[in-house]
Structures are given as C-alpha cells and as structure tokens.
N, C-alpha and C. Protein backbone atom coordinates (compact mmCIF):
# COMPACT_ATOMS: atom_id res chain seq x y z
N UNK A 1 -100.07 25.54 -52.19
CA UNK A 1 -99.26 26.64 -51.71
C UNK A 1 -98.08 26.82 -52.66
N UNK A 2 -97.66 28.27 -53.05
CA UNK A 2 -96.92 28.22 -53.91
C UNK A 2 -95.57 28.45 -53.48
N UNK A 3 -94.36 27.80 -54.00
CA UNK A 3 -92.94 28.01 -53.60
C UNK A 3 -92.70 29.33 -53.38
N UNK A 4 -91.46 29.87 -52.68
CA UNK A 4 -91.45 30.92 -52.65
C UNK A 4 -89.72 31.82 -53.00
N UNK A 5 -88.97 30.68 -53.70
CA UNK A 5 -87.75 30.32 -54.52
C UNK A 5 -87.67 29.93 -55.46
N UNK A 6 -86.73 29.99 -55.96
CA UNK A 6 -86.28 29.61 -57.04
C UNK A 6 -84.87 29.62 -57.77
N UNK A 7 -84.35 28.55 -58.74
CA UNK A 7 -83.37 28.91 -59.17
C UNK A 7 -83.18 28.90 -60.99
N UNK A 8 -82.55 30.21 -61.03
CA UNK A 8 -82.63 30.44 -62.39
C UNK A 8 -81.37 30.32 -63.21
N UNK A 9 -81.45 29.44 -64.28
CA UNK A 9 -80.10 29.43 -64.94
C UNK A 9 -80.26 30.12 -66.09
N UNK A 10 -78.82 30.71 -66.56
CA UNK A 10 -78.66 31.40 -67.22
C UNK A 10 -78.39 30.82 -68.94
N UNK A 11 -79.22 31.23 -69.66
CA UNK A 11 -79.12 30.12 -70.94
C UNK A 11 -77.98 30.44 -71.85
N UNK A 12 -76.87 31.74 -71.07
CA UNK A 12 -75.32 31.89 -71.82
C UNK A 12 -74.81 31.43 -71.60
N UNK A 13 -74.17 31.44 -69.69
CA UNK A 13 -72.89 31.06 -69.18
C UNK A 13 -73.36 29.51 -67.95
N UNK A 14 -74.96 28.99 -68.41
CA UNK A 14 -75.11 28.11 -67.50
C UNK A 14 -75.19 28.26 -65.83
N UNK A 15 -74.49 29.49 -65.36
CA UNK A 15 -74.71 30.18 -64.31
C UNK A 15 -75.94 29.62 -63.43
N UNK A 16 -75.95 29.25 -62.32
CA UNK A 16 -77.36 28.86 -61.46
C UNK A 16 -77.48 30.02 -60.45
N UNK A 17 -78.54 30.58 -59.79
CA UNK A 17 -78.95 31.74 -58.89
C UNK A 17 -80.03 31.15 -58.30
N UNK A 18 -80.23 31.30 -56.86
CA UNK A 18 -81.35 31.18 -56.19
C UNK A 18 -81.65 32.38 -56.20
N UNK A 19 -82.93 32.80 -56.05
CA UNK A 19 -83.59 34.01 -56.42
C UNK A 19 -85.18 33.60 -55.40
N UNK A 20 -85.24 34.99 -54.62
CA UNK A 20 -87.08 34.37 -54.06
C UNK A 20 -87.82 35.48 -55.25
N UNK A 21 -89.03 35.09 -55.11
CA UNK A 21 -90.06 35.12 -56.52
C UNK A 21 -90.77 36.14 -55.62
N UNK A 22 -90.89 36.94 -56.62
CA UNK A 22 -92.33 37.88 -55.87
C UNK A 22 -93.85 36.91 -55.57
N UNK A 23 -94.63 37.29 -54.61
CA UNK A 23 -95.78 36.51 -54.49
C UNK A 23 -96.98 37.16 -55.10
N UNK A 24 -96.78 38.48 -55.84
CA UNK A 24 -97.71 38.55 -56.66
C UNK A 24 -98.26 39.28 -57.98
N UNK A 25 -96.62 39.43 -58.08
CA UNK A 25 -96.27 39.80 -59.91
C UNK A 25 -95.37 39.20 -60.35
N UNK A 26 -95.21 39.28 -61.90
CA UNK A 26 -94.39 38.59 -62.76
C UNK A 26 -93.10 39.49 -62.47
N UNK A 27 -91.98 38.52 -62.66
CA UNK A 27 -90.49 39.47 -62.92
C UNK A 27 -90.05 39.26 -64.26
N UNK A 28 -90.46 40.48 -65.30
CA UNK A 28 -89.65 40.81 -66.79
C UNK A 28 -88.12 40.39 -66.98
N UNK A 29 -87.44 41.24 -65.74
CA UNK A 29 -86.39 41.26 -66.18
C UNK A 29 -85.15 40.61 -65.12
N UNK A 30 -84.06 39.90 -66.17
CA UNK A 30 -83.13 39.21 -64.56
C UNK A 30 -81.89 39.56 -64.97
N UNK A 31 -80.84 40.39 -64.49
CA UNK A 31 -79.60 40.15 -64.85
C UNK A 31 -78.61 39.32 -64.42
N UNK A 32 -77.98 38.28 -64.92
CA UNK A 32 -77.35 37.35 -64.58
C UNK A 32 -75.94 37.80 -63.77
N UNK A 33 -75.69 37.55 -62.34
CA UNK A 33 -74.66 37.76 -61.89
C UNK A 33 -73.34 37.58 -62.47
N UNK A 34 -73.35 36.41 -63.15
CA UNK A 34 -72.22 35.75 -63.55
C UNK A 34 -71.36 36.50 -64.37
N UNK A 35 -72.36 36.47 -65.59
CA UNK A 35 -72.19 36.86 -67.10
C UNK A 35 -72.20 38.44 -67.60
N UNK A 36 -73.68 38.91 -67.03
CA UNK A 36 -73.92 40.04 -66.92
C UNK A 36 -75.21 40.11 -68.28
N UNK A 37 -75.54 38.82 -68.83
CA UNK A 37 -76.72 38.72 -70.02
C UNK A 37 -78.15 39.27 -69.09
N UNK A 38 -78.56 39.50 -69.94
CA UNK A 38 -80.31 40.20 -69.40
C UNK A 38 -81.11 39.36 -70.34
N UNK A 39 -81.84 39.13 -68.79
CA UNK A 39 -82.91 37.33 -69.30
C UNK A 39 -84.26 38.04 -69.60
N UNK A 40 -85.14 38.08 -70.69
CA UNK A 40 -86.39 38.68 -70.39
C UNK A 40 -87.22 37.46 -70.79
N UNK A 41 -88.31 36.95 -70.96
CA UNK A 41 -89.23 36.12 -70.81
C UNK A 41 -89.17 35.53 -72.21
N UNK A 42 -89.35 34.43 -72.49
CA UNK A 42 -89.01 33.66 -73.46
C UNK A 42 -90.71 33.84 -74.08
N UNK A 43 -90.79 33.92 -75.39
CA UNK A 43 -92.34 34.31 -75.75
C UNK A 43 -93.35 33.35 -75.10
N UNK A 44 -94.36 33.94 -74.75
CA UNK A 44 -95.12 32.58 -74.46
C UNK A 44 -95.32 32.35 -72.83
N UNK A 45 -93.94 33.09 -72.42
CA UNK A 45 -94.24 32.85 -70.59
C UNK A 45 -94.63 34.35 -70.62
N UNK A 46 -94.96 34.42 -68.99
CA UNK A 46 -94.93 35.72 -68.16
C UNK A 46 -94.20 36.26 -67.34
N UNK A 47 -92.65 35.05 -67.24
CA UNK A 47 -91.22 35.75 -66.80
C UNK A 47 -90.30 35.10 -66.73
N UNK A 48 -89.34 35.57 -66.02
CA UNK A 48 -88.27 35.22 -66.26
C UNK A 48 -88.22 33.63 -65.45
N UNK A 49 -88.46 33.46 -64.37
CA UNK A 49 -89.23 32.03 -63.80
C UNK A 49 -89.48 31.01 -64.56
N UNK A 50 -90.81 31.37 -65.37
CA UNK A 50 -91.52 30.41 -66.15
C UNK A 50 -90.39 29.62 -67.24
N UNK A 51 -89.32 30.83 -67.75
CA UNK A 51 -88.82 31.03 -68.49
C UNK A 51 -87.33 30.32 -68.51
N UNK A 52 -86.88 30.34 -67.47
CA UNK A 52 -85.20 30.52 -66.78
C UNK A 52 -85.54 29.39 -65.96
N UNK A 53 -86.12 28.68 -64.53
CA UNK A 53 -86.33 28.96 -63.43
C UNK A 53 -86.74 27.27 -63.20
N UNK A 54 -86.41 26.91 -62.64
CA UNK A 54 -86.69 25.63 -61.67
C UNK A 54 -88.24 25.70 -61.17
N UNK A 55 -88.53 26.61 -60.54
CA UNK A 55 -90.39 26.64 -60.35
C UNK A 55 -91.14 28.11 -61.62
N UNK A 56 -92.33 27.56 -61.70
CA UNK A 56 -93.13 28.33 -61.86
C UNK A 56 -93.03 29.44 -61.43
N UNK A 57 -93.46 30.76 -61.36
CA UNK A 57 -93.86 31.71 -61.11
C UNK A 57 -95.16 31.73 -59.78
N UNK A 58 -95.12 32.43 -58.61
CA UNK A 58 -96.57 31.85 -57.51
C UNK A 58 -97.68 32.06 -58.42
N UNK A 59 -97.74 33.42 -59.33
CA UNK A 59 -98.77 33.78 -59.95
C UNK A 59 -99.92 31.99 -60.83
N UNK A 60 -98.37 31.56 -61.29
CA UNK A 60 -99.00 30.42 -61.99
C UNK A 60 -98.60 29.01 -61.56
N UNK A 61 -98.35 29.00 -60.61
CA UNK A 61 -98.65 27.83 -59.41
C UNK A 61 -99.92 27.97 -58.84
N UNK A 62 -100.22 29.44 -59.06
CA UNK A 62 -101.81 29.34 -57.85
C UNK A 62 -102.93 28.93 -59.17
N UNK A 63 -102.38 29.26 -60.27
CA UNK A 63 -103.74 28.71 -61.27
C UNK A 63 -103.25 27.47 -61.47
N UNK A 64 -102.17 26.35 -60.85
CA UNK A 64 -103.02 25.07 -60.92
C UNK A 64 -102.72 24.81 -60.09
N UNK A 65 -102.95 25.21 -58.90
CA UNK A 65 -103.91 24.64 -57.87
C UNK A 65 -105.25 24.49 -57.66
N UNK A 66 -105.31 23.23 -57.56
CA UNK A 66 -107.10 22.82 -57.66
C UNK A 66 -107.91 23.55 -56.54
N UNK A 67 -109.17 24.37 -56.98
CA UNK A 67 -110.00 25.04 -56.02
C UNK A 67 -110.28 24.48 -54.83
C-alpha cells in the first residue's frame, strides 16, 4: 500500500513541507513556501517526490510492490 504523504525539502533554503501526493500522477512542479524556488524533477525521476521527498511517489511505490 502506498503512502499517501510526504515531506519535501527544499534543496535552496533546506525548508521541510508535508505535502499529500497525488494517488495517481506524477507532480512536475513544487513551489517552495519558504523561499519561493520552483522544484521540477531532478533528471532521471518522474517528480518532484522521487526527487525532493521523503517517500516515493504512489505511482512508484506500487511498481515495487511485489504482485
């Protein structure tokens, strides 16, 4: 079962945000409360989550979960 939170820090001002995750798309884009920097996905992920984020993304928590 995939989380359904998360917290994302901000890789300017260190800033932490709990944030809930969509359950079944990626989120591109995050603007940081703090600072006001715009987080977009570090190459290689599919968001800002994968990217920023204390959990996974649900999208890719559910691909490793074992069938």
């Amino acid at each position: 079962m995939s989380k359904a939170s998360a917290r994302i820090t901000c890789p300017e001002c260190h800033a932490v945000t709990a944030e809930t995750m969509p359950q079944t798309y990626c989120l591109w884009v995050f603007d940081c409360p703090a600072c006001g920097t715009r987080l977009t996905p570090r190459p290689g992920d599919c968001c800002v989550f994968c990217s920023y984020g204390d959990q996974r993304c649900p999208p890719k928590q559910a691909e490793d979960e074992p069938d």
